[in-house]
Protein backbone atom coordinates (compact mmCIF):
# COMPACT_ATOMS: atom_id res chain seq x y z
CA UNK A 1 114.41 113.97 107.98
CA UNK A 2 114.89 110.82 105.40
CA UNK A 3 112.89 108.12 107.12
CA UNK A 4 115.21 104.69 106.53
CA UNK A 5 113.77 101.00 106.61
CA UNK A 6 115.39 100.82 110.15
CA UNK A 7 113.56 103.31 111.58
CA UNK A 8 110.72 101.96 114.22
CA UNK A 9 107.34 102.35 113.28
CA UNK A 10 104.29 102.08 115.50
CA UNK A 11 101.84 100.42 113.73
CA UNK A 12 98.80 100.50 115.00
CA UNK A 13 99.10 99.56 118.46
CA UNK A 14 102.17 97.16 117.56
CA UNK A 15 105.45 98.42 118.10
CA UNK A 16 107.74 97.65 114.78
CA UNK A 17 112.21 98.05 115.44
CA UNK A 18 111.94 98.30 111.63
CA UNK A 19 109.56 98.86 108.43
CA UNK A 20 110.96 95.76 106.65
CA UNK A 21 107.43 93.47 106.74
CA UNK A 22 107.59 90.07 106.30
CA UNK A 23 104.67 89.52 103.80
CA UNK A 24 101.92 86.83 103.84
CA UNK A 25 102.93 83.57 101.71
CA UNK A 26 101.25 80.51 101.66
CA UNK A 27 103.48 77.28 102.01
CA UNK A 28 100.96 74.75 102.57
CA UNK A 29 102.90 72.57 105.12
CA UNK A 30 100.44 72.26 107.86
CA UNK A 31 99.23 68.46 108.91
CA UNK A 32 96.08 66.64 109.28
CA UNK A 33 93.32 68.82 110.21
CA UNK A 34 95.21 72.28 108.94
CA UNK A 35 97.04 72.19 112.04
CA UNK A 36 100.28 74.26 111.97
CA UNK A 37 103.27 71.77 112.93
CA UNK A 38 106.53 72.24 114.23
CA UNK A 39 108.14 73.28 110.91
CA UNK A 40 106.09 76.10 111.12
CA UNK A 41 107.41 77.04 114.51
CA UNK A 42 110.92 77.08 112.99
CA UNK A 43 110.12 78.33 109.71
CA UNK A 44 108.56 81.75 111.65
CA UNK A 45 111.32 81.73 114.31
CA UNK A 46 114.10 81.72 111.61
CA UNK A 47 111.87 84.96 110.03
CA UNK A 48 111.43 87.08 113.71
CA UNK A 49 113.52 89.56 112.94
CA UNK A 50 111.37 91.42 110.34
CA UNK A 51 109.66 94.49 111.93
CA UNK A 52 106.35 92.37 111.35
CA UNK A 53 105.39 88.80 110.30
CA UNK A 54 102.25 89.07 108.67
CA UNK A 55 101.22 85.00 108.67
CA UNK A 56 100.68 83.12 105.52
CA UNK A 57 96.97 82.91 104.53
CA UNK A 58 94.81 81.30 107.03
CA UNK A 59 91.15 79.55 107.08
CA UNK A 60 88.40 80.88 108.79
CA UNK A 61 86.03 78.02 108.15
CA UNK A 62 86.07 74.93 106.02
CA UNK A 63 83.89 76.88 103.99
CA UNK A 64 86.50 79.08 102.97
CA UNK A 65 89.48 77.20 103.23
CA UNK A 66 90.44 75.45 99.61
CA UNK A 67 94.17 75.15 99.77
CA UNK A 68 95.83 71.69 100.92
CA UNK A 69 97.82 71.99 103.75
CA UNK A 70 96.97 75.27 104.73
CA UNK A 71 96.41 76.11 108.02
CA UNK A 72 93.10 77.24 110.28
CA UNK A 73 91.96 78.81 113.17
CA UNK A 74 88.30 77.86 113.23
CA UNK A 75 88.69 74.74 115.56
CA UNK A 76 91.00 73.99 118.88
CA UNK A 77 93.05 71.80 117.34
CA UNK A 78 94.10 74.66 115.31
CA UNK A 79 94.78 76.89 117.88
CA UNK A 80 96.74 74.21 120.10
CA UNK A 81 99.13 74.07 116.82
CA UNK A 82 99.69 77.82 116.81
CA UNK A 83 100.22 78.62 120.10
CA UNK A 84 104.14 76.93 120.26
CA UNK A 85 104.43 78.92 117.11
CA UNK A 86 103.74 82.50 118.67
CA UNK A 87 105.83 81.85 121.56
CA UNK A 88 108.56 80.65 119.33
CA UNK A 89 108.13 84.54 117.52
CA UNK A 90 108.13 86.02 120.74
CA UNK A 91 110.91 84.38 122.40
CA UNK A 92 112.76 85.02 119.52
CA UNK A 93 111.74 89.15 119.93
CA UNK A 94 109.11 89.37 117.38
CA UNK A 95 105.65 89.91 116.71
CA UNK A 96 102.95 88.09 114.64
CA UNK A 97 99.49 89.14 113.11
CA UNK A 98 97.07 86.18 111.50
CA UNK A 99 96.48 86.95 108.59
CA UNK A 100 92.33 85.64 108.20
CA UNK A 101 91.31 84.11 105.00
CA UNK A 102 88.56 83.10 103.06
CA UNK A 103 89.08 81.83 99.67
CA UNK A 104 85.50 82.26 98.58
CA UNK A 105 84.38 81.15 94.51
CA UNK A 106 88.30 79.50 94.53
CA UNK A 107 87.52 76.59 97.18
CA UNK A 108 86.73 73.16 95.08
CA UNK A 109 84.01 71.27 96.26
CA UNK A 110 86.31 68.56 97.18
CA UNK A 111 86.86 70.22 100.37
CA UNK A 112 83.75 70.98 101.36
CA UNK A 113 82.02 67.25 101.05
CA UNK A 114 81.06 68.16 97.91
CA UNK A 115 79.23 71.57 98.73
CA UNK A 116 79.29 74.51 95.64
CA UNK A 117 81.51 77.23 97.20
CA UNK A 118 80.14 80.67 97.97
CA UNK A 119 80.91 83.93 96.30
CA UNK A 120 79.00 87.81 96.09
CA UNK A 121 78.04 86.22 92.80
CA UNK A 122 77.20 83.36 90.54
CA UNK A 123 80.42 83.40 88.81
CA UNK A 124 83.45 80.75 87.75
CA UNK A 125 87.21 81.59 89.31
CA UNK A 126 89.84 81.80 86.68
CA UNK A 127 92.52 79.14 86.22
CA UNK A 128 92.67 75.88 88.31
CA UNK A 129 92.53 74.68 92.16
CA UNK A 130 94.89 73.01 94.25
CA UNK A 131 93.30 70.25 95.88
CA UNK A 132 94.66 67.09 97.43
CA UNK A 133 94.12 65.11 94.86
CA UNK A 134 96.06 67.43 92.04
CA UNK A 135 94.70 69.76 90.33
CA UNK A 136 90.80 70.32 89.34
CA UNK A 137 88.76 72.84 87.28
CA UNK A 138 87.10 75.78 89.31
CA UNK A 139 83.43 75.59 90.06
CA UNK A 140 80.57 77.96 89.24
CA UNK A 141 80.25 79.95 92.89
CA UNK A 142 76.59 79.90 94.20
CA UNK A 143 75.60 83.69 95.87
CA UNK A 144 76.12 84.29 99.80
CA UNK A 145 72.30 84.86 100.41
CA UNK A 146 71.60 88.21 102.26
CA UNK A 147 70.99 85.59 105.38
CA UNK A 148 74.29 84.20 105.49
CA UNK A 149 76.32 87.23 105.58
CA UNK A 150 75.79 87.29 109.67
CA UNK A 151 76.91 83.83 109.87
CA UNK A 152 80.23 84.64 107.48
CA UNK A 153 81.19 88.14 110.03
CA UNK A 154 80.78 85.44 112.59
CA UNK A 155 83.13 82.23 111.35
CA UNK A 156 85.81 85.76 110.73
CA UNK A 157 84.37 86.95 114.74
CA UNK A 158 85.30 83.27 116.07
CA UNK A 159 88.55 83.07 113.79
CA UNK A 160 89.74 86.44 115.37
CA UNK A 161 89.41 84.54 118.92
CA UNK A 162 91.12 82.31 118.34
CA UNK A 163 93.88 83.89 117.08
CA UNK A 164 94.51 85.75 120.54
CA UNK A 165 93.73 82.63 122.15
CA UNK A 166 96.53 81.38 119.95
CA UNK A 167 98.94 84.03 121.29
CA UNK A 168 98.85 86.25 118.08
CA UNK A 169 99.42 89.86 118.40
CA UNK A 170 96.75 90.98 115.80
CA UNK A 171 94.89 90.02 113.22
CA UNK A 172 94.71 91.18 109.11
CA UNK A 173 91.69 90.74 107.06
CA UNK A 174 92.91 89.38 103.58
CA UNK A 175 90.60 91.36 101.15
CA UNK A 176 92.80 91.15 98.16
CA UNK A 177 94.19 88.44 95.62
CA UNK A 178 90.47 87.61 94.17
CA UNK A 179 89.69 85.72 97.14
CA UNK A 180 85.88 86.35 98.85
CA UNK A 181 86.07 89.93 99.79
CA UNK A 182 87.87 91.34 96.95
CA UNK A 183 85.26 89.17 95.15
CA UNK A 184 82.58 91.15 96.82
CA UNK A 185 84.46 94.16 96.16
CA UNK A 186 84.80 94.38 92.29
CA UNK A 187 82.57 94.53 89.81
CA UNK A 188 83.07 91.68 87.23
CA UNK A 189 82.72 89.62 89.83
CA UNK A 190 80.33 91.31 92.43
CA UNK A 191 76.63 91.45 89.84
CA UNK A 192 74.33 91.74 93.29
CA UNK A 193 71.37 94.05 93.30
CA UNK A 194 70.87 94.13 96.59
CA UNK A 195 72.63 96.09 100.28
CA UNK A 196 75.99 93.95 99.10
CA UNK A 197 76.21 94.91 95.31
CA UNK A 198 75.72 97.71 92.44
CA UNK A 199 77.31 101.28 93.71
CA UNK A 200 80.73 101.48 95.48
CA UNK A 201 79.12 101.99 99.38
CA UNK A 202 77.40 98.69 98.89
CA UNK A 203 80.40 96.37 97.39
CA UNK A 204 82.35 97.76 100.43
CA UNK A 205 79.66 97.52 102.81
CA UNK A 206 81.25 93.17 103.33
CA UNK A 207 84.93 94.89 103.50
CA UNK A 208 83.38 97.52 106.23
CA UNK A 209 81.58 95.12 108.08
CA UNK A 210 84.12 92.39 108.68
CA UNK A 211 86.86 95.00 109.41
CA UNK A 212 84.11 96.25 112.07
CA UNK A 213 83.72 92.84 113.55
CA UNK A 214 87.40 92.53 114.36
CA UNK A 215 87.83 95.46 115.75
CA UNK A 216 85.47 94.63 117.86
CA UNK A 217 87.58 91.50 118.69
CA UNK A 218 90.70 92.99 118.92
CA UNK A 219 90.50 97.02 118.87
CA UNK A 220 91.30 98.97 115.67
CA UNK A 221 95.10 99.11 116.47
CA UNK A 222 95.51 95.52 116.48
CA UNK A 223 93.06 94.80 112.87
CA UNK A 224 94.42 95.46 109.39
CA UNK A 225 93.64 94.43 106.04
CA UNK A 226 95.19 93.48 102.45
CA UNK A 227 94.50 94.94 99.37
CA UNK A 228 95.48 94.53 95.76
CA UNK A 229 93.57 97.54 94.07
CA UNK A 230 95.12 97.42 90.40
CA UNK A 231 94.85 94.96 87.62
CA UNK A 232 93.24 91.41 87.38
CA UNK A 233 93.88 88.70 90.67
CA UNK A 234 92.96 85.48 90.07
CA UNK A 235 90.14 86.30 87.46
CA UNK A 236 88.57 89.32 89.89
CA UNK A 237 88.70 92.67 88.67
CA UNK A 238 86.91 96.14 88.43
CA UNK A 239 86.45 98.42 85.80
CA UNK A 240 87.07 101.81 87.25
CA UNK A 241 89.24 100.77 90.67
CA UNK A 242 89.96 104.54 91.62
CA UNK A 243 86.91 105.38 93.53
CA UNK A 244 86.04 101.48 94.77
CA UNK A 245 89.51 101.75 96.16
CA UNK A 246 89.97 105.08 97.64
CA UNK A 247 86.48 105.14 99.18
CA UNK A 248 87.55 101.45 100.58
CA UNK A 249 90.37 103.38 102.08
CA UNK A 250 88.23 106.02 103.85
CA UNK A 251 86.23 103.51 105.26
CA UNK A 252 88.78 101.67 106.79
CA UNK A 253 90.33 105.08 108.00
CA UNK A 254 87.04 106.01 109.87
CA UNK A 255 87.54 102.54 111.43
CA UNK A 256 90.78 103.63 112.87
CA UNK A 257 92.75 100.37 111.83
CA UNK A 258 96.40 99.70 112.82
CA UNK A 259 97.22 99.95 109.39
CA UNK A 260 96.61 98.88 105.63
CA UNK A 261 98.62 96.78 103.52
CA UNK A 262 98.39 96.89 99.53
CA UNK A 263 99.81 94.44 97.10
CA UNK A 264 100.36 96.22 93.91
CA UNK A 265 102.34 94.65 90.74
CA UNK A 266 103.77 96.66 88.08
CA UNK A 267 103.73 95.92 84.16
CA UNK A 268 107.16 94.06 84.77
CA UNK A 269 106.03 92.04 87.96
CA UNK A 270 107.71 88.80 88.65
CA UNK A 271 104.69 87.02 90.56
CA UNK A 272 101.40 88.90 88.79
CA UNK A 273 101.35 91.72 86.48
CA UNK A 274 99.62 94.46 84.69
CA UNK A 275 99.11 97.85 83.40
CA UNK A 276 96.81 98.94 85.62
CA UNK A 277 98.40 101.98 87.51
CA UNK A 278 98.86 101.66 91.11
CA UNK A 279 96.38 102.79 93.14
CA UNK A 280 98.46 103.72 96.23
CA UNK A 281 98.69 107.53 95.38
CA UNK A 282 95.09 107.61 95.50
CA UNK A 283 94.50 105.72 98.59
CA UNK A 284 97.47 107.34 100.43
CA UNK A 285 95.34 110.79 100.42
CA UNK A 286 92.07 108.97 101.79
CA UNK A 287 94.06 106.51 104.58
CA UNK A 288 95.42 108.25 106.76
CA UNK A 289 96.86 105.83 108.90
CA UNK A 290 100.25 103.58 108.44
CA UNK A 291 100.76 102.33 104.87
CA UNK A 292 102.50 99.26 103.52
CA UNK A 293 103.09 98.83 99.87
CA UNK A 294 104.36 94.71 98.32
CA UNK A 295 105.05 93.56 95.31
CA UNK A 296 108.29 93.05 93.86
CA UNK A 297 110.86 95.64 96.12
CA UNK A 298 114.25 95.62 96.24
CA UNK A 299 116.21 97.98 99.13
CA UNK A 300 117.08 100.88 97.03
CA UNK A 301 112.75 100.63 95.84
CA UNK A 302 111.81 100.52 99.41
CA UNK A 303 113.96 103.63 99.99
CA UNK A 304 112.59 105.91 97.45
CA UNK A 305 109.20 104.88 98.46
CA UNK A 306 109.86 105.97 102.20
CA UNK A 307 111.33 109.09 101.73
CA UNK A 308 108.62 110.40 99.25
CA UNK A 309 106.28 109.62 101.92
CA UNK A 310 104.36 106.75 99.56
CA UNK A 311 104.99 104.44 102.48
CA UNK A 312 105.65 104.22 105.92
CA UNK A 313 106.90 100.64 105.55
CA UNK A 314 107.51 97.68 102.83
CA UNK A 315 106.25 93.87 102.80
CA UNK A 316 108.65 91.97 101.02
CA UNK A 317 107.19 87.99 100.84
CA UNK A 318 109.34 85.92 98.52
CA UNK A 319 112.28 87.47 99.16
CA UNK A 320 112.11 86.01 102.85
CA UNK A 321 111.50 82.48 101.50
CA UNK A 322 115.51 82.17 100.53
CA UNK A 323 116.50 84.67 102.55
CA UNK A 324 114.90 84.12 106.74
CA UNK A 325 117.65 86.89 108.08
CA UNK A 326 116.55 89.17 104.95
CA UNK A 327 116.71 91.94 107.72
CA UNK A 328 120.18 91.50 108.65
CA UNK A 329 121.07 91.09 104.69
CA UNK A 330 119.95 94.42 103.79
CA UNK A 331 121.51 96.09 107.16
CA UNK A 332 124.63 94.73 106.04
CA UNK A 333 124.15 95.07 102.41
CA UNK A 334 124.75 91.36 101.49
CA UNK A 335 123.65 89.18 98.61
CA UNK A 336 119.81 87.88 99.12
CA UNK A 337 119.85 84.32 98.12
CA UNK A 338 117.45 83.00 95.78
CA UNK A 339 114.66 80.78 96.45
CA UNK A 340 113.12 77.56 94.82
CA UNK A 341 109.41 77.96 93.36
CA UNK A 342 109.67 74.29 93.14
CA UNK A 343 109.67 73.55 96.61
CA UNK A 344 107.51 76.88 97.59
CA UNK A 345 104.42 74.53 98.46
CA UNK A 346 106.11 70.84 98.44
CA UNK A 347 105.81 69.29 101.75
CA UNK A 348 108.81 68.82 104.77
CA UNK A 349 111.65 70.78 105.52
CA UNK A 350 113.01 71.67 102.12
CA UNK A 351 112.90 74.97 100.73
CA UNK A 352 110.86 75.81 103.97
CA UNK A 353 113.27 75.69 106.82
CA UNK A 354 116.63 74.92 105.60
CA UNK A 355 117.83 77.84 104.13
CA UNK A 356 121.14 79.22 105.54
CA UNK A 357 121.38 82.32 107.99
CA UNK A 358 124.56 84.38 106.91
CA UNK A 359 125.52 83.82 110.66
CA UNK A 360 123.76 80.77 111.51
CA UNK A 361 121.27 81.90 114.77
């Protein structure tokens, strides 16, 4: 039986009406404090019809949080800001997962009073940071010492809390994009020698242990986690990603998770590219659980990728930026409109919440 994008899924212990995902994307319009605002509210109500929101990137700590206007769930404040924006999904009959971020070796100093940001390893991010005031070359990363990692599962432990305090219906790690655990997990930029670093088992063991900690928050069927297994992400990158990845995989399959999410570009990708062959094959034979593939599908992709049994369901992100009824669009078969990179991170309401429903909701 072909299995169709409108099919319900149960993922994890959340109940999907349909395998169209709404990715993660950061849109950095959060106020004073990271504190989510009422645009967000509208901006994830307009989107609640996608099988699953998946929210944009959020900070577990100031440690870890380096983008401006990004939001957090590490203080009250934060959570108080989130909570109208769950109940806005819900009323509006959809579901919401946090998705829990920490940026790692890509935080500037500037938002941390100064402090050197924290990475597996003493190394420099590629490219430049968004801070609020412009743009600023990365820093050279000092190493997580061995006695910090139990304080770091903790700021995630505390994060995951307060996303069900916030009304949230799960949580996802974010272990991909060259952020802090994908920067623990390869090796050009993991160089440890110690429990954390060298062989595969120990540059998952951070990956393992996290995922482990929200479970324990949440229960496996309500925790999953982001990958991006092929090709270079932000300047973090390994040099044989077949075995990191699939035994990543397995680990997060004995955990039981809800289900794992992989961002994969192609050699044409519009956001990210590279020859590096996708790694989903691979880690499709050692997850056995729900998987969602991203990066750069249109319907007639998604399809294929269904019905060969790749994936059980597809996270399109940009394409719900123009588009916040993309569900109904592809039901129907209409035109997706396109969206503005120019106004993907520019504060207030445009290019964020004012762009048109085909039948206005």
């Amino acid at each position: 039986m072909t299995v169709s994008l409108f099919d319900p899924i149960k993922l994890g212990a959340i109940e999907a009406p349909n395998r169209i995902v709404m990715a993660p994307l950061t849109r950095g319009r959060a106020g004073p404090g990271f504190v989510p605002n009422e645009l967000a509210l509208e901006y994830y109500r307009q989107r609640a019809s996608a099988g699953l929101i998946i929210s944009e990137a959020t900070g577990i700590s100031q440690e870890g949080l380096g983008w401006p206007s990004a939001p957090g769930l590490w203080t009250d404040a934060q959570v108080e800001g989130w909570k109208p924006v769950t109940e806005a999904v819900h009323a509006a009959g959809g579901r919401i997962v946090a998705q829990l971020w920490h940026m790692g070796r890509l935080v500037h100093s500037v938002f941390n009073d100064g402090k050197q940001p924290v990475s597996a390893s003493a190394t420099q991010g590629a490219g430049r940071a968004h801070t609020p005031v412009g743009r600023r070359d990365l820093e050279v990363a000092r190493p997580l010492r061995l006695d910090e990692i139990p304080r770091l599962i903790a700021d995630y432990v505390v994060a995951a809390e307060n996303a069900k305090k916030a009304g949230f219906d799960g949580v996802q790690l974010h272990g991909a994009n060259g952020y802090l655990i994908d920067q623990f997990l390869r090796d050009n930029s993991n160089l440890r020698d110690d429990d954390y670093g060298g062989p595969v088992e120990n540059r998952i063991r951070l990956l393992r242990e996290v995922t482990d900690a929200l479970v324990g928050v949440w229960g496996a069927g309500r925790v999953s986690v982001r990958l991006s297994p092929n090709g270079d992400s932000q300047g973090v990158d390994d040099s044989n990603p077949e075995p990191l990845f699939t035994a990543a995989a397995a680990a997060l399959d004995t955990l039981g998770i809800g289900f794992l999410e992989l961002r994969e570009p192609g050699p044409d990708g519009t956001f990210g590219n590279t020859d590096v062959p996708k790694q989903s094959p691979a880690i499709r034979r050692a997850f056995k659980g729900p998987l969602i593939l991203n990066s750069d599908y249109n319907v007639a992709l998604a399809e294929d990728a269904l019905a060969s049994g790749l994936a059980d369901a597809i996270a399109f992100g940009r394409p719900f930026i123009g588009n916040p009824d993309l569900v109904e669009r592809i039901r129907t078969g209409a035109e997706w409109a396109a969206d503005n990179p120019q106004t993907w991170y520019a504060p207030g309401p445009e290019g964020y919440i004012d762009y048109p429903a085909l039948v206005p909701a």
